[in-house]
N, C-alpha and C. Protein backbone atom coordinates (compact mmCIF):
# COMPACT_ATOMS: atom_id res chain seq x y z
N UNK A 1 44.54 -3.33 149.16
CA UNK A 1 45.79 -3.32 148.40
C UNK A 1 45.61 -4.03 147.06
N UNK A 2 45.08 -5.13 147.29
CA UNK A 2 44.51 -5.77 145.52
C UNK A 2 43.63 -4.77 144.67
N UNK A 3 43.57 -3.96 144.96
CA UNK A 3 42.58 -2.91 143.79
C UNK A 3 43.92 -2.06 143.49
N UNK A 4 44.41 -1.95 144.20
CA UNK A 4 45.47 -0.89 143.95
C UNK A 4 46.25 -1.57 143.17
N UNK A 5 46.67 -2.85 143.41
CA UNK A 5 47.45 -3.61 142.56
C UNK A 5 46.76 -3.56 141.05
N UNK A 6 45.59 -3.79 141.24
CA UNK A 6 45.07 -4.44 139.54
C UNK A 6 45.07 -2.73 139.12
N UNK A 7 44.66 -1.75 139.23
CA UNK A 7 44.11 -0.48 139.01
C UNK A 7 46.03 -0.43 138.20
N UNK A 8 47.26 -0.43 139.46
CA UNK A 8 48.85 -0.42 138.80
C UNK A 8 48.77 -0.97 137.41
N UNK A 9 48.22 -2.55 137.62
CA UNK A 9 48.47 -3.54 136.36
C UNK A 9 47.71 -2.95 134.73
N UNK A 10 46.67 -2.30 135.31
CA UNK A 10 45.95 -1.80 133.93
C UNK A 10 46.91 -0.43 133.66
N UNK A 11 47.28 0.31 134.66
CA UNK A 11 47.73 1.47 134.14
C UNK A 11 48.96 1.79 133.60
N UNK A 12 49.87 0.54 134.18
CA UNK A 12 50.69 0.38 133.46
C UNK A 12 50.70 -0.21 132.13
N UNK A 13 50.34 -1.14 131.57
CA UNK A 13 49.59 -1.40 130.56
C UNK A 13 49.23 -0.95 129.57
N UNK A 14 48.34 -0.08 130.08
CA UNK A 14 47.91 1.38 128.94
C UNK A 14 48.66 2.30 128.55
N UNK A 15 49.52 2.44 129.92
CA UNK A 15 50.65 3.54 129.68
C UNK A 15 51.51 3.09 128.07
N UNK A 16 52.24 2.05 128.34
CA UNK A 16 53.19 0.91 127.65
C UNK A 16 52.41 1.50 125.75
N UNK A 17 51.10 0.99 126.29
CA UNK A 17 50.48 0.91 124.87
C UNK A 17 49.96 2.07 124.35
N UNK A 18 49.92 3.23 125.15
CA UNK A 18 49.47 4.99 124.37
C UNK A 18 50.91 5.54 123.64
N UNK A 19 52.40 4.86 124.64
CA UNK A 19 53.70 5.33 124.22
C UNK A 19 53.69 4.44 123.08
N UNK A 20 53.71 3.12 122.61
CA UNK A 20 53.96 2.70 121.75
C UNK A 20 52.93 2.92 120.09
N UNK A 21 52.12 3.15 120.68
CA UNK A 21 50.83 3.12 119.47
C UNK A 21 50.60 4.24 119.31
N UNK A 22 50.40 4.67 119.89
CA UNK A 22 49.44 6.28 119.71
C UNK A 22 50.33 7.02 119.90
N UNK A 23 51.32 7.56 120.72
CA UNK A 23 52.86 8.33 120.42
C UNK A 23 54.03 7.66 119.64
N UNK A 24 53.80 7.12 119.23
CA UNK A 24 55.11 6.61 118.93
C UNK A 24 55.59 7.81 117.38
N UNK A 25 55.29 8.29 116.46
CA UNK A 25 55.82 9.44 115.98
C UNK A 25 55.22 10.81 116.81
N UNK A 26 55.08 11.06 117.49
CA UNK A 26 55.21 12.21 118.37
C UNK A 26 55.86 12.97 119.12
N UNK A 27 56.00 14.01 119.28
CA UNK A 27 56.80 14.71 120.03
C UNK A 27 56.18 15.16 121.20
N UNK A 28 57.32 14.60 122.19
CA UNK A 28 56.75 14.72 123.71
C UNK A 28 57.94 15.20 124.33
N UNK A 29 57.72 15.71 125.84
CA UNK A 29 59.03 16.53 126.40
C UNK A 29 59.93 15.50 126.97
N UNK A 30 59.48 13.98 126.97
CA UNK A 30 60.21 13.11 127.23
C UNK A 30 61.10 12.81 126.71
N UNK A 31 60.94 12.56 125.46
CA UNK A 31 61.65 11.87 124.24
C UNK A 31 63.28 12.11 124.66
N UNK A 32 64.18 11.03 124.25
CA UNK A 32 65.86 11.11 124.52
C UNK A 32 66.39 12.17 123.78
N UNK A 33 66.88 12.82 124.59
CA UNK A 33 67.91 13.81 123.56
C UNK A 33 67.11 14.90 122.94
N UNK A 34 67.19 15.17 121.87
CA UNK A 34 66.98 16.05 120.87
C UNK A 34 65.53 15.58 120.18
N UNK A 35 65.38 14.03 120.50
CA UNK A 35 64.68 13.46 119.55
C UNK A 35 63.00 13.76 119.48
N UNK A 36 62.41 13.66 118.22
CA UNK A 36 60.97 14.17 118.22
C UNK A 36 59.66 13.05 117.60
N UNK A 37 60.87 12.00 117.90
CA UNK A 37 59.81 10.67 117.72
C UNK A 37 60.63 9.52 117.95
N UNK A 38 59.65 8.05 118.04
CA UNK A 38 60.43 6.97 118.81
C UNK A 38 61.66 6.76 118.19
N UNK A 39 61.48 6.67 116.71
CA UNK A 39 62.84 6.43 116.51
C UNK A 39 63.91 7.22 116.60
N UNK A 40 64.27 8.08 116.09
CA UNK A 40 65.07 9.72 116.87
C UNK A 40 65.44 8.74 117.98
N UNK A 41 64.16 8.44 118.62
CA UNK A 41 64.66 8.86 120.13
C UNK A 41 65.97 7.17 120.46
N UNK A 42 65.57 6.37 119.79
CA UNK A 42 66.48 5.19 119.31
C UNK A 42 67.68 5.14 119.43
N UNK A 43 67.98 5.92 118.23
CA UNK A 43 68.75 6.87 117.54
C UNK A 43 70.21 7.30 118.50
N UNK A 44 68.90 8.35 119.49
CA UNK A 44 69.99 8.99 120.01
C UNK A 44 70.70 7.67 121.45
N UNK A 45 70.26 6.77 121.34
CA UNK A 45 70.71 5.87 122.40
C UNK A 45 71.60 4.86 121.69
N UNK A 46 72.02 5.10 120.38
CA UNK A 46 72.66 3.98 119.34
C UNK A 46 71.93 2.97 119.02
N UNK A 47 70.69 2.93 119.61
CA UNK A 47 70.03 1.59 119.30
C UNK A 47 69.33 1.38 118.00
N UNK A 48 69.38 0.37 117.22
CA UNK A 48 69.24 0.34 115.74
C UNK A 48 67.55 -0.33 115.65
N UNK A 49 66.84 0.51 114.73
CA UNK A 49 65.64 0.61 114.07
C UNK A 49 65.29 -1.18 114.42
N UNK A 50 65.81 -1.69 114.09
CA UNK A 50 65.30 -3.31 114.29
C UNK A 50 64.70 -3.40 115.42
N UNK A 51 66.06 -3.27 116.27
CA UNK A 51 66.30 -3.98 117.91
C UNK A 51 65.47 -2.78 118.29
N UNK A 52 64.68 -1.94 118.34
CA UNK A 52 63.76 -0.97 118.41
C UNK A 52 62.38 -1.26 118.43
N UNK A 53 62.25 -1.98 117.28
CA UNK A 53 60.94 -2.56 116.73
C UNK A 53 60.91 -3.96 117.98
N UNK A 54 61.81 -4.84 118.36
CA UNK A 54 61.69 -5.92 118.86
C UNK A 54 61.62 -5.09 120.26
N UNK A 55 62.27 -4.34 120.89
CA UNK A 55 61.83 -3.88 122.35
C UNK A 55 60.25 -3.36 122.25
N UNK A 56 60.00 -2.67 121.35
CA UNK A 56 58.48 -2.24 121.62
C UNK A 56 57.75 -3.23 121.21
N UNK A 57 57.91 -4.16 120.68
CA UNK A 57 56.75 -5.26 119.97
C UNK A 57 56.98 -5.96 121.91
N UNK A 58 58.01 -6.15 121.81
CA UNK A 58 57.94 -6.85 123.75
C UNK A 58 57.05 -6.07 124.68
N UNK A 59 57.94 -4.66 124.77
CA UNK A 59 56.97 -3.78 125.37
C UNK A 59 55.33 -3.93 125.27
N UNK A 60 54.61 -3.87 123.82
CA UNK A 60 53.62 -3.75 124.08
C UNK A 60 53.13 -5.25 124.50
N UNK A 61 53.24 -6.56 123.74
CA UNK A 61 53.08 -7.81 124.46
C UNK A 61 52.90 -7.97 125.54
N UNK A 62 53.91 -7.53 126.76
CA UNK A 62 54.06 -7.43 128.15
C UNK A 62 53.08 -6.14 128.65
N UNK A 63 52.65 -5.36 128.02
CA UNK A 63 51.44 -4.54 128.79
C UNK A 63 50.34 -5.34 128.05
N UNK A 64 49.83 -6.08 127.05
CA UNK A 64 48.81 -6.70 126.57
C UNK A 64 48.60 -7.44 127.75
N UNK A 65 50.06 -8.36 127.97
CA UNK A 65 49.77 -9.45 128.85
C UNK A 65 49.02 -9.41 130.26
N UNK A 66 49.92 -8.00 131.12
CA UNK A 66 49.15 -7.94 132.19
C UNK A 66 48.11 -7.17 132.45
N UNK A 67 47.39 -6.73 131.07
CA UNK A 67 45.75 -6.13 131.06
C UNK A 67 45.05 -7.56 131.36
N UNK A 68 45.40 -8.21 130.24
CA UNK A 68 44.76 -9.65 130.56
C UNK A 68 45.27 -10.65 131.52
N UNK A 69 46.22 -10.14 132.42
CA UNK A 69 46.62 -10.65 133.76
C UNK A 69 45.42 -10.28 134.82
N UNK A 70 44.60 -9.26 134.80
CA UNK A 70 43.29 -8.77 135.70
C UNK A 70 42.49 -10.17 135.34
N UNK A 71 42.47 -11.03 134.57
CA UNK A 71 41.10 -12.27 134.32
C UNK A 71 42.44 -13.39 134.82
N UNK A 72 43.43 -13.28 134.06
CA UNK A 72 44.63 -14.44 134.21
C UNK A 72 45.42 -14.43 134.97
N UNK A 73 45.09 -14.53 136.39
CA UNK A 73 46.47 -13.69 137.42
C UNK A 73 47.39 -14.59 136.99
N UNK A 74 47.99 -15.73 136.77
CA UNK A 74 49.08 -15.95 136.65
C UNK A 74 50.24 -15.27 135.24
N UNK A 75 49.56 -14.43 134.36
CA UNK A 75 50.18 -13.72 133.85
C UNK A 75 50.69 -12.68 133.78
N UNK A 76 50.66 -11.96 135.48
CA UNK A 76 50.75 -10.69 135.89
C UNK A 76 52.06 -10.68 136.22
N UNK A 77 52.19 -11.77 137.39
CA UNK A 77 54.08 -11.69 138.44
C UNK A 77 55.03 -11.20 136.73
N UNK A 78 54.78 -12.90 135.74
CA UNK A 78 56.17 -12.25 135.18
C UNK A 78 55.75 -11.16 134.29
N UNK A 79 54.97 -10.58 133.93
CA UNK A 79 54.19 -9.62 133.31
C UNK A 79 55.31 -8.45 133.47
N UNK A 80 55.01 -8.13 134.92
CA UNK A 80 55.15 -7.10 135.67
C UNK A 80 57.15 -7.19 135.97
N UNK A 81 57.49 -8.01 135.69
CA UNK A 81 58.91 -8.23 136.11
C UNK A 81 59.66 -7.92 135.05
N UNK A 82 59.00 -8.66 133.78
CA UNK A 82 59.89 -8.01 132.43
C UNK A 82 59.42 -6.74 132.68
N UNK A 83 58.51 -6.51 132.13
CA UNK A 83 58.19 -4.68 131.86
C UNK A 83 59.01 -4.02 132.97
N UNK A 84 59.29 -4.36 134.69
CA UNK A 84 59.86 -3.17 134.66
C UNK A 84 61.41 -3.81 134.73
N UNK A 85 62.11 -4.37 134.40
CA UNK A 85 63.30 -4.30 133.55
C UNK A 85 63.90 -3.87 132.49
N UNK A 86 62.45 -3.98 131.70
CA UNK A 86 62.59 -2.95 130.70
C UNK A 86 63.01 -1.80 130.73
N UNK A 87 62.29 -1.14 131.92
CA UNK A 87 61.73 0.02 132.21
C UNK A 87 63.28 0.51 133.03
N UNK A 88 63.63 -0.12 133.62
CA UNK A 88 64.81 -0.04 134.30
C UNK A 88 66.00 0.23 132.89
N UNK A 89 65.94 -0.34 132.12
CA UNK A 89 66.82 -0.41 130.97
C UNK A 89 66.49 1.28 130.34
N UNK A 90 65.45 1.11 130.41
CA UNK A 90 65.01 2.77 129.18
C UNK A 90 64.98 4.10 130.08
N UNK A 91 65.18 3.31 131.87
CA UNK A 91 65.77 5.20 132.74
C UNK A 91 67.49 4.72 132.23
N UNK A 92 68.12 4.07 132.78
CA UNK A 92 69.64 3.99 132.07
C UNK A 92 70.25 4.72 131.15
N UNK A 93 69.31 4.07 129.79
CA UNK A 93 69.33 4.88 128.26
C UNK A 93 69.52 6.32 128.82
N UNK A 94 68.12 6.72 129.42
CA UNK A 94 68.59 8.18 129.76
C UNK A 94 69.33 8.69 130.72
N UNK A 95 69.47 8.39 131.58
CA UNK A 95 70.91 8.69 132.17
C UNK A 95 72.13 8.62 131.33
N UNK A 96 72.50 7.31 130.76
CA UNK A 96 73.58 7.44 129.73
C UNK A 96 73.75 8.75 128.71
N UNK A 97 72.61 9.14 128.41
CA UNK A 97 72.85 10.47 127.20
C UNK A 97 72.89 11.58 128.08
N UNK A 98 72.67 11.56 129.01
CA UNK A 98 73.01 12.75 129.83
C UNK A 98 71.07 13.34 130.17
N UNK A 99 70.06 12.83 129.72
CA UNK A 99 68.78 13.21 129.85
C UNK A 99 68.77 13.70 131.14
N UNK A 100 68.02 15.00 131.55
CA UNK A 100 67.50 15.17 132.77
C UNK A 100 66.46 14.31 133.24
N UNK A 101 66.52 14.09 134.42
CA UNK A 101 65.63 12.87 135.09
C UNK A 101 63.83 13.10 134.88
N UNK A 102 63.48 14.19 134.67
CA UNK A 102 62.21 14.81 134.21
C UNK A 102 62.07 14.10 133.07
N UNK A 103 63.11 13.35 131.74
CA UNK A 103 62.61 12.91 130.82
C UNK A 103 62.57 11.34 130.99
N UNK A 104 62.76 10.93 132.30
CA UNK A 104 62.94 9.33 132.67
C UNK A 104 61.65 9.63 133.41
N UNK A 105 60.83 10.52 133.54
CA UNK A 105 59.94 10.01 134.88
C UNK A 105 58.55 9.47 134.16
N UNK A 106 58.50 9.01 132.78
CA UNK A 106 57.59 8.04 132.51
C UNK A 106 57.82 6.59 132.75
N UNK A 107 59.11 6.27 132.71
CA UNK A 107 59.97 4.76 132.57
C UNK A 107 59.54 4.80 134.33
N UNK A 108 60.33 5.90 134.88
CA UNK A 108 59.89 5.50 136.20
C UNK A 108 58.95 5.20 137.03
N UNK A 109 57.91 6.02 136.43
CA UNK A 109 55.97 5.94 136.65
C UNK A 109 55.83 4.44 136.40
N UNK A 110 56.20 3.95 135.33
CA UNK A 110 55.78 2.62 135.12
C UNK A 110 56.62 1.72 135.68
N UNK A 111 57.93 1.61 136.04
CA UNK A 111 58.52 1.00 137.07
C UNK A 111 57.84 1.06 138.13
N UNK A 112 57.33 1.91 138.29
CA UNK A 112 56.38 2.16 140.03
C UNK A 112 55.59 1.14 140.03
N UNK A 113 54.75 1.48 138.55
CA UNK A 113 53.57 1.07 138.99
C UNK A 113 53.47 -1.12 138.46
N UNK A 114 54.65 -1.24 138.04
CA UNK A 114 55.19 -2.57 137.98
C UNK A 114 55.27 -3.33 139.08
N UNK A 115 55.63 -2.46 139.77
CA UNK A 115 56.31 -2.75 141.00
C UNK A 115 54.98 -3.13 141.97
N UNK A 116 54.24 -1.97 142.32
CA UNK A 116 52.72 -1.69 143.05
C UNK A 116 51.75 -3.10 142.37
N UNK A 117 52.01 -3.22 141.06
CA UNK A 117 51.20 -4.91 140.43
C UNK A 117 52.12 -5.50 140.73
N UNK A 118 53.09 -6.05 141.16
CA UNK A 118 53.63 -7.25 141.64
C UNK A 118 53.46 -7.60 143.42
N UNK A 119 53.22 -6.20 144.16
CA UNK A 119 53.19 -6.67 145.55
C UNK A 119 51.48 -6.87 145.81
C-alpha cells in the first residue's frame, strides 16, 4: 500500500503541475463552460484573474510540496489535504455552472488520488 501511496503522491503532483504550466492556455474538453483556457475558464466561475493566479500559485506549491513529500514525509499529510480541498472546491465550481461531471473528472482523479497519498 506505501508504493501505491507515494506512486498517488507523485501523480497527483504532476497532474496539478501539467494543468497549471503546460495547459494552462489550452484547450481541453475539461475546461468550465465554454471556456478555452485557464482564465476563460475563471471567468466563467466569476472568479477574478488575481484570486486565479493565487489558487494556482497554491495549487502548484502544494503539488511541488508533496513530490518532495516522497524524501520529506512529513510534508505529504497536509500536502495532500489542502490539494484535495482544493480539488473539492474546483468539482463545486463545476457543478455550480451546470458542467457535466465528465468535465470535473480531473479535480476528481486528483481528489482520488489525494486521498490514496494520505491513507
Amino acid at each position: 500500500m506505501e508504493t501505491i501511496g507515494l506512486l498517488a503522491q507523485i501523480g497527483a503532483g504532476l497532474w496539478i503541475l501539467n494543468v497549471w504550466i503546460l495547459r494552462f492556455n489550452k484547450e481541453t474538453d475539461f475546461r468550465g463552460g465554454d471556456a478555452k483556457n485557464m482564465l476563460e475558464e475563471f471567468q466563467t466561475y466569476g472568479i477574478s484573474s488575481p484570486f486565479m493566479y493565487l489558487i494556482g500559485g497554491t495549487k502548484v506549491t502544494l503539488a511541488i510540496l508533496l513530490i518532495v513529500g516522497v524524501w520529506v514525509e512529513s510534508l505529504t499529510r497536509p500536502s495532500a489535504i489542502l490539494l484535495g480541498l482544493l480539488m473539492v472546491g474546483a468539482i463545486t465550481m463545476h457543478l455550480r455552472v451546470g458542467d457535466h461531471i465528465k468535465k470535473a473528472a480531473p479535480a476528481i482523479s486528483v481528489l482520488s488520488l489525494s486521498i490514496l497519498a494520505l491513507i
